[in-house]
C-alpha atoms as a PDB file:
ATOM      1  CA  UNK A   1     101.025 -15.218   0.638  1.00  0.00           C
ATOM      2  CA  UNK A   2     101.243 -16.728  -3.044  1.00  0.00           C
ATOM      3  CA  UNK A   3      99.163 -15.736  -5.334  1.00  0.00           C
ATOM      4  CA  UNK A   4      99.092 -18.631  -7.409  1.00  0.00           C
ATOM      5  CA  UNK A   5      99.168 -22.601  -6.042  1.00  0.00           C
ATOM      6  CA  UNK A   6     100.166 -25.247  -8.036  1.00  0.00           C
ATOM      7  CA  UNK A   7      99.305 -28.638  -7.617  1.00  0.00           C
ATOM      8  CA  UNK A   8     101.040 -32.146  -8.904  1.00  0.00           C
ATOM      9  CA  UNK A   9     104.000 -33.778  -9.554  1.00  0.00           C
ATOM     10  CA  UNK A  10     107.303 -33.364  -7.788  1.00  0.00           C
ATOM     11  CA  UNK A  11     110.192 -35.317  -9.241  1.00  0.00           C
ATOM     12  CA  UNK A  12     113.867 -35.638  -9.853  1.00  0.00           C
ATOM     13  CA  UNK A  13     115.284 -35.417 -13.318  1.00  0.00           C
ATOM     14  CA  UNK A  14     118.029 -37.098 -14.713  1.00  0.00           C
ATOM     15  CA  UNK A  15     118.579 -35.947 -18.299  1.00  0.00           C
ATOM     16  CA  UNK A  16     120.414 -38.014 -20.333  1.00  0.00           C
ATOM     17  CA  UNK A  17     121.652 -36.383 -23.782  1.00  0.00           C
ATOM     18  CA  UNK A  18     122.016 -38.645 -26.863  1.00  0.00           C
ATOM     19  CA  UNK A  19     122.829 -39.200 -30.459  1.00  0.00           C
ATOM     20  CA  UNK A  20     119.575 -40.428 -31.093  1.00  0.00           C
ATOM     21  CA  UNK A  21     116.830 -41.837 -29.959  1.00  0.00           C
ATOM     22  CA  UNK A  22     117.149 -46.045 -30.347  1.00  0.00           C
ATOM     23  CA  UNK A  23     114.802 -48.609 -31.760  1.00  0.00           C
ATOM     24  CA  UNK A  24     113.959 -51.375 -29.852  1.00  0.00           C
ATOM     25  CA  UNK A  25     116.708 -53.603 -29.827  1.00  0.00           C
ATOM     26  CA  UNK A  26     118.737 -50.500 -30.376  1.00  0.00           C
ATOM     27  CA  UNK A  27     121.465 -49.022 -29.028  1.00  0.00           C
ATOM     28  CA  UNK A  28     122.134 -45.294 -28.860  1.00  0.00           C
ATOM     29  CA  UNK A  29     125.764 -43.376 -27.167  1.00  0.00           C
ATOM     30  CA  UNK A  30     124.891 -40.610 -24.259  1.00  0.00           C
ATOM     31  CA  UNK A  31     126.677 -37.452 -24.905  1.00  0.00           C
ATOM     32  CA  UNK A  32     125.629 -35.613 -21.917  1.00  0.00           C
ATOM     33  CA  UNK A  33     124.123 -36.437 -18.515  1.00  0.00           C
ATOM     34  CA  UNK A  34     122.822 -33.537 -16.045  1.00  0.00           C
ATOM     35  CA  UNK A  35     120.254 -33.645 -12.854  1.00  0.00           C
ATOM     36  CA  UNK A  36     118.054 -31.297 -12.020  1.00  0.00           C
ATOM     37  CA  UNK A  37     114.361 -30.915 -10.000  1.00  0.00           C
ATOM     38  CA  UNK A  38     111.315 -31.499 -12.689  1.00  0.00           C
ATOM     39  CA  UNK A  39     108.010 -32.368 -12.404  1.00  0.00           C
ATOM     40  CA  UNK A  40     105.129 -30.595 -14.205  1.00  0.00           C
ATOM     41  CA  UNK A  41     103.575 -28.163 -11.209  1.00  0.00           C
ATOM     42  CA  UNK A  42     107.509 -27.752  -9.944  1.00  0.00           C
ATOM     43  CA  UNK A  43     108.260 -26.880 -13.433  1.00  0.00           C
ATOM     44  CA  UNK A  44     105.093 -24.330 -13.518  1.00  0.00           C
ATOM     45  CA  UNK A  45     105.843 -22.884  -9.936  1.00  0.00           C
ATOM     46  CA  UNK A  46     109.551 -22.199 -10.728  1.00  0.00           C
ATOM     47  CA  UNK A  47     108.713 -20.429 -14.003  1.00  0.00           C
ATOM     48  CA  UNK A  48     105.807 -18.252 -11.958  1.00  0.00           C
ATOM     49  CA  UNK A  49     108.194 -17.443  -9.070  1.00  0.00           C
ATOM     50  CA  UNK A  50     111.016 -16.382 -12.331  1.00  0.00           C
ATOM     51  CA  UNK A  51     108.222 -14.108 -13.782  1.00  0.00           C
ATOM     52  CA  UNK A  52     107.557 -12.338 -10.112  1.00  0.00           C
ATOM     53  CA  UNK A  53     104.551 -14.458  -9.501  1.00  0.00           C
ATOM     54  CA  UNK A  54     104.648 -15.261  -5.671  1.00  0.00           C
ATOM     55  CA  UNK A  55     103.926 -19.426  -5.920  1.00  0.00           C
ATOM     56  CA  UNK A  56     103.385 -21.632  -3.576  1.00  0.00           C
ATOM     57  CA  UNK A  57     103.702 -25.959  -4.450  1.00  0.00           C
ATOM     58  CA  UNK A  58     101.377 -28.304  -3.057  1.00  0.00           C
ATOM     59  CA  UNK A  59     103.010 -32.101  -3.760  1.00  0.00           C
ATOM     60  CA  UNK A  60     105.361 -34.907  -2.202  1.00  0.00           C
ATOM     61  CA  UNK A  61     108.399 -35.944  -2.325  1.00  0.00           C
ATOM     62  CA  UNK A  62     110.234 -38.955  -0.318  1.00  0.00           C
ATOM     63  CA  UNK A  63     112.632 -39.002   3.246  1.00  0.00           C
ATOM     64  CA  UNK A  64     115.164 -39.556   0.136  1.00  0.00           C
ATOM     65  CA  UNK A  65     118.286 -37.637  -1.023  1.00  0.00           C
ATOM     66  CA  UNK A  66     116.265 -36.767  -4.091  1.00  0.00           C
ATOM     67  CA  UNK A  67     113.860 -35.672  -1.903  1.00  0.00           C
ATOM     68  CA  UNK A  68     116.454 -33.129  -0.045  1.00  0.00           C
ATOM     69  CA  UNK A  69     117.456 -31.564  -3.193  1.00  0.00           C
ATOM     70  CA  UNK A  70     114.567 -31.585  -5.554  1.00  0.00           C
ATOM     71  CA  UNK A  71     112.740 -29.190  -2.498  1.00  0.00           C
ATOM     72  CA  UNK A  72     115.957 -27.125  -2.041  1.00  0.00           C
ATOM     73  CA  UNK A  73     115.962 -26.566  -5.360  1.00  0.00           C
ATOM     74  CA  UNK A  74     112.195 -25.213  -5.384  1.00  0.00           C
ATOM     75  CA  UNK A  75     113.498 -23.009  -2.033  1.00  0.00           C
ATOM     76  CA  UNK A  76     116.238 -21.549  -4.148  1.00  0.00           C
ATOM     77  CA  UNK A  77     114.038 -20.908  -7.211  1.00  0.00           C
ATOM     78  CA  UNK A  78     111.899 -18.591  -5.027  1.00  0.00           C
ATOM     79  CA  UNK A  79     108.812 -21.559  -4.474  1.00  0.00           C
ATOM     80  CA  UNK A  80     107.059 -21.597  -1.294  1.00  0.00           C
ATOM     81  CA  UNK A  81     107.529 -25.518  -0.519  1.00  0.00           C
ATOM     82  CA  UNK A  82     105.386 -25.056   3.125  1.00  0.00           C
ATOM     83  CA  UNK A  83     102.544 -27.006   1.372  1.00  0.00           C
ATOM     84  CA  UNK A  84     105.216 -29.814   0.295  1.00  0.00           C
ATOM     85  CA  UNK A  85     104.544 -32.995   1.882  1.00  0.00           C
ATOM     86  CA  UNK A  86     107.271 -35.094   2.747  1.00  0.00           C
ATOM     87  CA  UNK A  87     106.258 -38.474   3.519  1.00  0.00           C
ATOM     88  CA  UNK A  88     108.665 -42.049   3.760  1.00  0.00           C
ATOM     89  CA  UNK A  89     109.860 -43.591   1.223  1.00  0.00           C
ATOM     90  CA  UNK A  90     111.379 -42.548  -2.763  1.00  0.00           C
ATOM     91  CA  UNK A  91     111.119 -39.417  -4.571  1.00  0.00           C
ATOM     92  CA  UNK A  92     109.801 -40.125  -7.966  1.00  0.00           C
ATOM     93  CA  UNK A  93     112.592 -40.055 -10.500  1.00  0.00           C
ATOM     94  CA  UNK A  94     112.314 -39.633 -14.341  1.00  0.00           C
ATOM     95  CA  UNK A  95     115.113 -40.391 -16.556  1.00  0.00           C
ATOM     96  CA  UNK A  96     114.368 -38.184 -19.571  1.00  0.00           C
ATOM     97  CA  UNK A  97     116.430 -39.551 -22.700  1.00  0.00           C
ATOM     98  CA  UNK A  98     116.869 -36.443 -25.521  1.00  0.00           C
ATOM     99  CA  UNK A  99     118.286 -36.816 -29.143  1.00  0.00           C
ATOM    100  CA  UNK A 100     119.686 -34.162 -30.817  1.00  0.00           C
ATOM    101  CA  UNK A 101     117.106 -32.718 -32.501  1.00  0.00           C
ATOM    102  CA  UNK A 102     115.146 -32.109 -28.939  1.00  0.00           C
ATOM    103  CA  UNK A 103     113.065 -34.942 -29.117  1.00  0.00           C
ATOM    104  CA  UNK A 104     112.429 -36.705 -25.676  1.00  0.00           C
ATOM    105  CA  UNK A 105     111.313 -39.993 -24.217  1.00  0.00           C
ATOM    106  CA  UNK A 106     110.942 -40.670 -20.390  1.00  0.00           C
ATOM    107  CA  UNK A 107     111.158 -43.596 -18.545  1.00  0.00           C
ATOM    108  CA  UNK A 108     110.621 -43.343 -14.616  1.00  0.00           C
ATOM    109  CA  UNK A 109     108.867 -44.549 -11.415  1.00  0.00           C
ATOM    110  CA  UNK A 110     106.011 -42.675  -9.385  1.00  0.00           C
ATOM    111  CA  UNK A 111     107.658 -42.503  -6.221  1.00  0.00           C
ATOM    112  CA  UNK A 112     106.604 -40.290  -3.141  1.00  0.00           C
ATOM    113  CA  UNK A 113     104.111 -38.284  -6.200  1.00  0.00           C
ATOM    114  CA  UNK A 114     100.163 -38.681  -5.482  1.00  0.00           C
ATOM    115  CA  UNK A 115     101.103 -39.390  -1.568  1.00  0.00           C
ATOM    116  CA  UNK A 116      99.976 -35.653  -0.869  1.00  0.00           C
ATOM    117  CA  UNK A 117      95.961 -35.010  -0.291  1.00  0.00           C
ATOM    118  CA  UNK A 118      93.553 -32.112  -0.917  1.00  0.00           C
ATOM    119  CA  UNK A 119      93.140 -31.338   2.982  1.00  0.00           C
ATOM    120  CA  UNK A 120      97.093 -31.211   3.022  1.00  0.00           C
ATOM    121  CA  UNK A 121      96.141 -27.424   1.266  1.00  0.00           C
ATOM    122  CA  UNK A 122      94.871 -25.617   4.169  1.00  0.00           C
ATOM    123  CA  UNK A 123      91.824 -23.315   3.811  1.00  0.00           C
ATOM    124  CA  UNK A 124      93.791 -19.937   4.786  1.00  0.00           C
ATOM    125  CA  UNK A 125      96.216 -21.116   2.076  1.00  0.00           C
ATOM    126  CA  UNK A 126      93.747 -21.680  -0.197  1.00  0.00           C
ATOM    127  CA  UNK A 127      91.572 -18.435   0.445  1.00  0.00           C
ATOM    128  CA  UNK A 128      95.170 -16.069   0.677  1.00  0.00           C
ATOM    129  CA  UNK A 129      95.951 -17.197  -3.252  1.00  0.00           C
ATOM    130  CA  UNK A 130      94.274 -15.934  -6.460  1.00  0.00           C
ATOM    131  CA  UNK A 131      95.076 -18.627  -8.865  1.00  0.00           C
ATOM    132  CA  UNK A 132      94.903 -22.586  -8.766  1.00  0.00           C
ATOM    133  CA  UNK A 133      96.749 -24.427 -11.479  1.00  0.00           C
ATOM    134  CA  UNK A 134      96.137 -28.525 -11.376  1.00  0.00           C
ATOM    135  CA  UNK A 135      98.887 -30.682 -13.257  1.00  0.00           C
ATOM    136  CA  UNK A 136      98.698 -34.349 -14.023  1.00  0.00           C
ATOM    137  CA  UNK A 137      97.921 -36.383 -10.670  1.00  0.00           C
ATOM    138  CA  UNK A 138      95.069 -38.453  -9.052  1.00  0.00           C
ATOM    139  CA  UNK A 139      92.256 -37.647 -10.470  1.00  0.00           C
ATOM    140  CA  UNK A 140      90.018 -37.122  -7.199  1.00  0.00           C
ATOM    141  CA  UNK A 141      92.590 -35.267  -5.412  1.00  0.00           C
ATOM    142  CA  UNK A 142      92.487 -32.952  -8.294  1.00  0.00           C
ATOM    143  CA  UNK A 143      88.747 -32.930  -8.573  1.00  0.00           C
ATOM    144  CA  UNK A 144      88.723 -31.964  -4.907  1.00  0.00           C
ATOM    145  CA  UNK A 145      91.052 -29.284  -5.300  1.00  0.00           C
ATOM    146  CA  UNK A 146      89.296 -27.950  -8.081  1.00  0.00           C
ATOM    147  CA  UNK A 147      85.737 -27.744  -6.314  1.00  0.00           C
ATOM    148  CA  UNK A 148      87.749 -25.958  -3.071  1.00  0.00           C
ATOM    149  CA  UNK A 149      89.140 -23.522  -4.913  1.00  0.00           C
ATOM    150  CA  UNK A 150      86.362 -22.414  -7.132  1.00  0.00           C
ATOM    151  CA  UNK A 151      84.278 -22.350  -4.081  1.00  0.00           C
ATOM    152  CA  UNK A 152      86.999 -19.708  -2.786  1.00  0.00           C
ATOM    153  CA  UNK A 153      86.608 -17.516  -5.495  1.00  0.00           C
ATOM    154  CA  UNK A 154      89.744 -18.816  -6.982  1.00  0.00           C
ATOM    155  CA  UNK A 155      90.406 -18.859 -10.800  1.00  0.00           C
ATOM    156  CA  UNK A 156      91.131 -22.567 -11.813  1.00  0.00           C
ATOM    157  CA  UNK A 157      93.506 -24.162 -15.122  1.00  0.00           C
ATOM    158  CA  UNK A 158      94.416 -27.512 -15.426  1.00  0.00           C
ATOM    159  CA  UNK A 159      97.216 -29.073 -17.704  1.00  0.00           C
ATOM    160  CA  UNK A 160      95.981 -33.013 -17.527  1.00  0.00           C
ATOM    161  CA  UNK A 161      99.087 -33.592 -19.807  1.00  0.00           C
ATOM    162  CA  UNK A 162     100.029 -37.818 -21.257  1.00  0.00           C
ATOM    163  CA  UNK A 163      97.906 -39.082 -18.629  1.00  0.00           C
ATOM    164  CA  UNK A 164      94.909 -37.701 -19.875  1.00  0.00           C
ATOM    165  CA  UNK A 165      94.635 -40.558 -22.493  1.00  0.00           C
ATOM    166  CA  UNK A 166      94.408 -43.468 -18.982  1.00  0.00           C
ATOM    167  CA  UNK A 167      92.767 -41.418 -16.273  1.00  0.00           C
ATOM    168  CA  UNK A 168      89.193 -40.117 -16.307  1.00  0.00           C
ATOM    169  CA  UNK A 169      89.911 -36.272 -15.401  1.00  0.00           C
ATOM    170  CA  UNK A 170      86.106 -35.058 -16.719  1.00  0.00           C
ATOM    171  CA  UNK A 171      84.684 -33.792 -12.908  1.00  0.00           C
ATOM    172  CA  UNK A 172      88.067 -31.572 -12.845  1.00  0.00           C
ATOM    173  CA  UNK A 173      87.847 -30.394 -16.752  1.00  0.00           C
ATOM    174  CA  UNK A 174      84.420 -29.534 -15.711  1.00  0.00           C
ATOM    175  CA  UNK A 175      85.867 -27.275 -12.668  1.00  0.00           C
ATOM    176  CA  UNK A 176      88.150 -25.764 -14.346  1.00  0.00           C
ATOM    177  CA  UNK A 177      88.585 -22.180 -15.936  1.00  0.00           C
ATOM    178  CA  UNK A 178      91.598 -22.808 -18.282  1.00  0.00           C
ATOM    179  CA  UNK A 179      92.585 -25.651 -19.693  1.00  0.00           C
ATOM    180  CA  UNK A 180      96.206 -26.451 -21.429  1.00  0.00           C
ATOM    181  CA  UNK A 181      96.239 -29.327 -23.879  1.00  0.00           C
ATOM    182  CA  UNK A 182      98.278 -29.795 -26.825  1.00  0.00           C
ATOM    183  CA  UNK A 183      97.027 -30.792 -30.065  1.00  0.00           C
ATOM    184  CA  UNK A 184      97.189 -34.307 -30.099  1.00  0.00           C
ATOM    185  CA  UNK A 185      94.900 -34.385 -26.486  1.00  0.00           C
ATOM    186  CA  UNK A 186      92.707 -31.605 -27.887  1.00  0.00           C
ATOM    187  CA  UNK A 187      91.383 -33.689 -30.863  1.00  0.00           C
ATOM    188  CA  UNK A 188      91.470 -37.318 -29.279  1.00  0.00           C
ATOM    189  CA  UNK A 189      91.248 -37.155 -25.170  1.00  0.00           C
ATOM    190  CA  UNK A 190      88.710 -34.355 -25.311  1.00  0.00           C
ATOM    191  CA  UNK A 191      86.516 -35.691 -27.242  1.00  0.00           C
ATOM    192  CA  UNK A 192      86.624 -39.076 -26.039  1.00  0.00           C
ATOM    193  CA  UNK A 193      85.290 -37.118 -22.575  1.00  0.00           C
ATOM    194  CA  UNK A 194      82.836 -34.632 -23.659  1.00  0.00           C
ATOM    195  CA  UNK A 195      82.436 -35.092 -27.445  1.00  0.00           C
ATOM    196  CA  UNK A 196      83.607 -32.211 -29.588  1.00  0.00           C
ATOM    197  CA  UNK A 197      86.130 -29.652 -28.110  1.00  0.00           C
ATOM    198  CA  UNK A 198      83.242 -26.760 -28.203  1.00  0.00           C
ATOM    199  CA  UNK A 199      81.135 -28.437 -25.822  1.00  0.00           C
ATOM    200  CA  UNK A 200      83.903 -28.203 -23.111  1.00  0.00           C
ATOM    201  CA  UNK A 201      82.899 -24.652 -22.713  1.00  0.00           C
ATOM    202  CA  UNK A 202      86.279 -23.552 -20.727  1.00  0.00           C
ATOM    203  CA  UNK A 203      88.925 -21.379 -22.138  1.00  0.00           C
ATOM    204  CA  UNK A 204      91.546 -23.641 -23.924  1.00  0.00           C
ATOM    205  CA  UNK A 205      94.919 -22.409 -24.397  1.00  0.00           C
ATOM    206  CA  UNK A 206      95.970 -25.445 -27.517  1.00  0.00           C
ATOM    207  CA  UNK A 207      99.628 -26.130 -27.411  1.00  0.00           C
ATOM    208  CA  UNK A 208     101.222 -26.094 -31.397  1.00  0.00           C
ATOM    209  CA  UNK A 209     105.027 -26.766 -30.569  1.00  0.00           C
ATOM    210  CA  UNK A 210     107.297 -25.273 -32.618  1.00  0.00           C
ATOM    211  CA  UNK A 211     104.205 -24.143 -34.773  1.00  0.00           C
ATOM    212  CA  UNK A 212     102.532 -21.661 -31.672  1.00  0.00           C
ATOM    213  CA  UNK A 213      99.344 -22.059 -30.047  1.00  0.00           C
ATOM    214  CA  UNK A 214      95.996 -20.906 -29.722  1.00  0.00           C
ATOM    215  CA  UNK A 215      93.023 -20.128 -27.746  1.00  0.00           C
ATOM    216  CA  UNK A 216      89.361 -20.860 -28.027  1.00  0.00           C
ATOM    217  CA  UNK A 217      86.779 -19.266 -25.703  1.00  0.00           C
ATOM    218  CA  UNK A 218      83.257 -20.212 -25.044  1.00  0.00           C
ATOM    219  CA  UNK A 219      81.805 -17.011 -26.519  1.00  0.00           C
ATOM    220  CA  UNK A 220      83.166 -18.107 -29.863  1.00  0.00           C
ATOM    221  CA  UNK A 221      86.735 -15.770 -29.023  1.00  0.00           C
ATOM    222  CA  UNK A 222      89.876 -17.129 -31.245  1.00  0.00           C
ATOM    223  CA  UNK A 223      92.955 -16.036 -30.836  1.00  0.00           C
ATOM    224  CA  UNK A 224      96.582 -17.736 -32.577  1.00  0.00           C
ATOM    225  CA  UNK A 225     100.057 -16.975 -32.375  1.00  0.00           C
ATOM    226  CA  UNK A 226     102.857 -18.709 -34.652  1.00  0.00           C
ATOM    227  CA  UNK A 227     105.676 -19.064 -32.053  1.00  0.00           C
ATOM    228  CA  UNK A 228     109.053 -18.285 -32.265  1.00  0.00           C
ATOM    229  CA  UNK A 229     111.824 -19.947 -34.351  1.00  0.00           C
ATOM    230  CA  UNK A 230     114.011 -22.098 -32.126  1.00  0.00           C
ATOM    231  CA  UNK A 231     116.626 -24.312 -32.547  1.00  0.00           C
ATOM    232  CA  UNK A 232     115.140 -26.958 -29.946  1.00  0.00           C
ATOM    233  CA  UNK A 233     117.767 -28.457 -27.812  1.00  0.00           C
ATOM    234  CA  UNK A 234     115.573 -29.939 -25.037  1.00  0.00           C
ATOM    235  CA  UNK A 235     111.448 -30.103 -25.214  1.00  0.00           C
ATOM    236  CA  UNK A 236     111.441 -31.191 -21.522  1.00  0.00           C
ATOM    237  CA  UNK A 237     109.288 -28.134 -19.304  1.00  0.00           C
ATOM    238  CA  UNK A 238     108.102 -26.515 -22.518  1.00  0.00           C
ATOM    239  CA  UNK A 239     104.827 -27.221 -22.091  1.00  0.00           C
ATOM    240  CA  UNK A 240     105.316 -26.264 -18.454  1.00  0.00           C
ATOM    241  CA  UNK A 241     107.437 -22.616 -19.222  1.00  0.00           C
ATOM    242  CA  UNK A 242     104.182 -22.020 -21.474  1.00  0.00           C
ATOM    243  CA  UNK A 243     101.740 -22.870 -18.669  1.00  0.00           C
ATOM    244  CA  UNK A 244     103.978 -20.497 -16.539  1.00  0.00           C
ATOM    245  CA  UNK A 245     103.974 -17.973 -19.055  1.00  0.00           C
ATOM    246  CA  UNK A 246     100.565 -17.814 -19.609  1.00  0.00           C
ATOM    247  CA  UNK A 247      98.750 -17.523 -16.309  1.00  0.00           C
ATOM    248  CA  UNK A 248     101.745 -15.294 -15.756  1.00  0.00           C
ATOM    249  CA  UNK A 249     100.449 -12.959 -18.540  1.00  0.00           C
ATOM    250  CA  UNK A 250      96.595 -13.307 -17.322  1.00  0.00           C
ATOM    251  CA  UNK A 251      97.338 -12.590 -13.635  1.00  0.00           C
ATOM    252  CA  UNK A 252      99.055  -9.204 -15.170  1.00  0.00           C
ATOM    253  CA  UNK A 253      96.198  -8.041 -17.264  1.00  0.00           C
ATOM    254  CA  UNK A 254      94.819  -5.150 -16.165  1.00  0.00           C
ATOM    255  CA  UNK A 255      91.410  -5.835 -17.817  1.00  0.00           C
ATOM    256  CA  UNK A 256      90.271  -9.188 -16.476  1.00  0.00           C
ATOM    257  CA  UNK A 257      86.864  -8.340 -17.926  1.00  0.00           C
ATOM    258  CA  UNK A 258      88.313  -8.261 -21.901  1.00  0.00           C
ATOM    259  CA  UNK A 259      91.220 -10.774 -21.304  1.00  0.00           C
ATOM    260  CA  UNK A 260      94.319 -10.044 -23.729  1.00  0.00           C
ATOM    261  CA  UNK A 261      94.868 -13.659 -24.997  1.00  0.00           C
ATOM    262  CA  UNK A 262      96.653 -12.278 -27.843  1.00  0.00           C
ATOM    263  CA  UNK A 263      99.134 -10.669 -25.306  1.00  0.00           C
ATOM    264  CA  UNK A 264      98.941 -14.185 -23.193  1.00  0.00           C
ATOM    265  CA  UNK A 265      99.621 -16.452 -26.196  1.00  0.00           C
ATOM    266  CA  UNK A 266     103.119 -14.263 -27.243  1.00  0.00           C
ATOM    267  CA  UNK A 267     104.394 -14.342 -23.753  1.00  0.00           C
ATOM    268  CA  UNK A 268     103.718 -18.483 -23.215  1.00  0.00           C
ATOM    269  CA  UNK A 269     105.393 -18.977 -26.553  1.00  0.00           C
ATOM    270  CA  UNK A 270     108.129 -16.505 -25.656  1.00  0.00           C
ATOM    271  CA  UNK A 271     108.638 -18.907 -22.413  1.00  0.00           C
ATOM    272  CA  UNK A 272     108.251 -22.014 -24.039  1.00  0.00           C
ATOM    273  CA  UNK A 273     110.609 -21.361 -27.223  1.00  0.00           C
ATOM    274  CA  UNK A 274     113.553 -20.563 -24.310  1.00  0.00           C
ATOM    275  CA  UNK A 275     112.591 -23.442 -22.321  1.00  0.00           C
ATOM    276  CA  UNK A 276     113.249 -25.524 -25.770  1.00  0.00           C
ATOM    277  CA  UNK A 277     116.469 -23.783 -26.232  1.00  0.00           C
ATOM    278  CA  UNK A 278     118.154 -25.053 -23.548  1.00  0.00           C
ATOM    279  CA  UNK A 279     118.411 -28.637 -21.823  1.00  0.00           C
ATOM    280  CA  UNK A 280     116.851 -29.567 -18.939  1.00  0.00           C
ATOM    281  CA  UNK A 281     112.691 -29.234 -17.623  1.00  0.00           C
ATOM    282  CA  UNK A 282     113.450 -25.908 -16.231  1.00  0.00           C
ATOM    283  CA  UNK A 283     115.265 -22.624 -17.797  1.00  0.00           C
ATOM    284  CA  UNK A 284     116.260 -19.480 -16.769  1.00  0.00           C
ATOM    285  CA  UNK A 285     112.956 -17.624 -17.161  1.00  0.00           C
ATOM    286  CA  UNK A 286     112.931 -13.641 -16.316  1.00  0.00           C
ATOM    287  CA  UNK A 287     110.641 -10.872 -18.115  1.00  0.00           C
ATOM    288  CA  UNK A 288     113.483  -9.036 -19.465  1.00  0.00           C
ATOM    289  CA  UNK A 289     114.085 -12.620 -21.540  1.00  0.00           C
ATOM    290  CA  UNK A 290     110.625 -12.663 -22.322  1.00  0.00           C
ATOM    291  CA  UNK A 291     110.214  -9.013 -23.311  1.00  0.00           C
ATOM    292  CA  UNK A 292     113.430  -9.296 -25.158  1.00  0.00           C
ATOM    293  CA  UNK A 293     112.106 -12.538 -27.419  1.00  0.00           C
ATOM    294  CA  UNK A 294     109.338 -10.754 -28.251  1.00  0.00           C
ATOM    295  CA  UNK A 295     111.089  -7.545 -29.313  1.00  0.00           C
ATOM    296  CA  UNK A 296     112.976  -9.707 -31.805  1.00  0.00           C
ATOM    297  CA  UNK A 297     110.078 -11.157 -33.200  1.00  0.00           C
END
């Protein structure tokens, strides 16, 4: 049985490469075009099955062609897909348009994501896993997810990502362990919730780019790590190969009592500088590439 679960979106990606990224009005020339399965918690499963994490997906995708390939494409990255619902209808696609410099902007449609329920997670599912991890989706589904889990013993991190700005996420901030933000929703989102970041009394792994991360701890704990230089060719999944990364690290420490967030920080920047490195939301993620990025530090 898996020992982690994610939960979230399931989508379709169609990456389209260009020579920059246009004004309004503007007008840019695509250089390269590639398709591929994305999604935040399909993006964080794939990179936990590539790091030997056994991962199951709980999410929804449509009767569609898209639908067909973005869950054979889990299947053949190792993902268990048997919580995947499949329900009638679209797949949600994103078209995600990157310059040349890695910089990204998505356009896209919601599709079959957010069809997919908190009972759809069965309890011997549920109590068989270690590890929860929540992505971006309906709030109370995640809320409800949250309070299962945690009830089952289950540790608990939630990445709220964009959407954390238009959707009130506080009950399942409140449930959670871990929590992955990135800079920008650390200082504005978080506080609009709860007030200042210190009061959110969680463990907060705080997403730097290209500059590293972070991690705060309710005991007062800090711990930083600069990152890796990169030549970023695609941002898409970074965020995501860091998620990966770090529970990745934490489910592998073999003193849960004294967590090594020092240890968890290098690996989760390891993952997310090679998920910049190449295009597409998803990268070819093993520990030998990790332990190899951090041997070249």
């Amino acid at each position: 049985m898996a020992r982690v679960i994610c939960a979230g979106h399931v989508n379709w990606d169609v990456t389209l490469r260009v020579d920059h990224l246009p004004a309004a009005d503007g007008e840019a020339s695509i250089t390269e075009q590639q398709q591929s399965g994305g999604g935040s918690a399909s993006n964080v499963a794939c990179a936990l099955a590539a790091l030997d994490v056994p991962t199951a997906l709980l999410g929804s995708v449509g009767t569609d062609e898209n639908g067909h390939l973005a869950r054979r494409a889990l299947s053949e990255a190792g993902v268990d897909c048997a919580p995947l619902v499949t329900v009638e209808g679209e797949t949600a696609v994103k078209y995600l348009v990157v310059d040349t410099d890695g910089e990204l902007m998505v356009l896209g449609n919601d599709g079959a994501n957010e069809s997919f329920d908190a009972t759809d997670l069965s309890d011997d599912a549920l109590a068989a896993a270690d590890h929860l991890h929540l992505t971006s989706q309906d709030p109370e589904t995640a809320a409800s997810l949250a309070a299962r889990a945690s009830e089952a013993g289950l540790s608990v991190s939630f990445d709220p990502g964009r959407r954390i700005h238009a959707r009130n996420y506080a009950e399942t901030l409140s449930l959670a362990d871990l929590v992955f933000l990135n800079k920008r929703e650390a200082t504005t989102a978080i506080e609009e919730h709860f007030g200042p970041i210190e009061d959110l009394a969680r463990v907060i792994a705080i997403k730097h780019g290209g500059d590293g991360a972070e991690v705060l701890t309710p005991d007062g704990e800090y711990a930083n790590h600069d990152g890796f230089p990169v030549d970023a060719v695609d941002t898409t999944g970074a965020g995501d190969a860091f998620a990966g990364g770090f529970i990745a690290s934490m489910l592998d420490d073999e003193t849960p009592t004294r967590p090594d967030y020092e240890r968890a920080l290098a690996v989760a920047n390891a993952c997310g500088a090679l998920a910049a490195s190449e295009c597409g939301a998803r990268t070819d993620l093993s520990w030998e590439r990790v332990e190899s990025t951090l041997a070249d530090r």
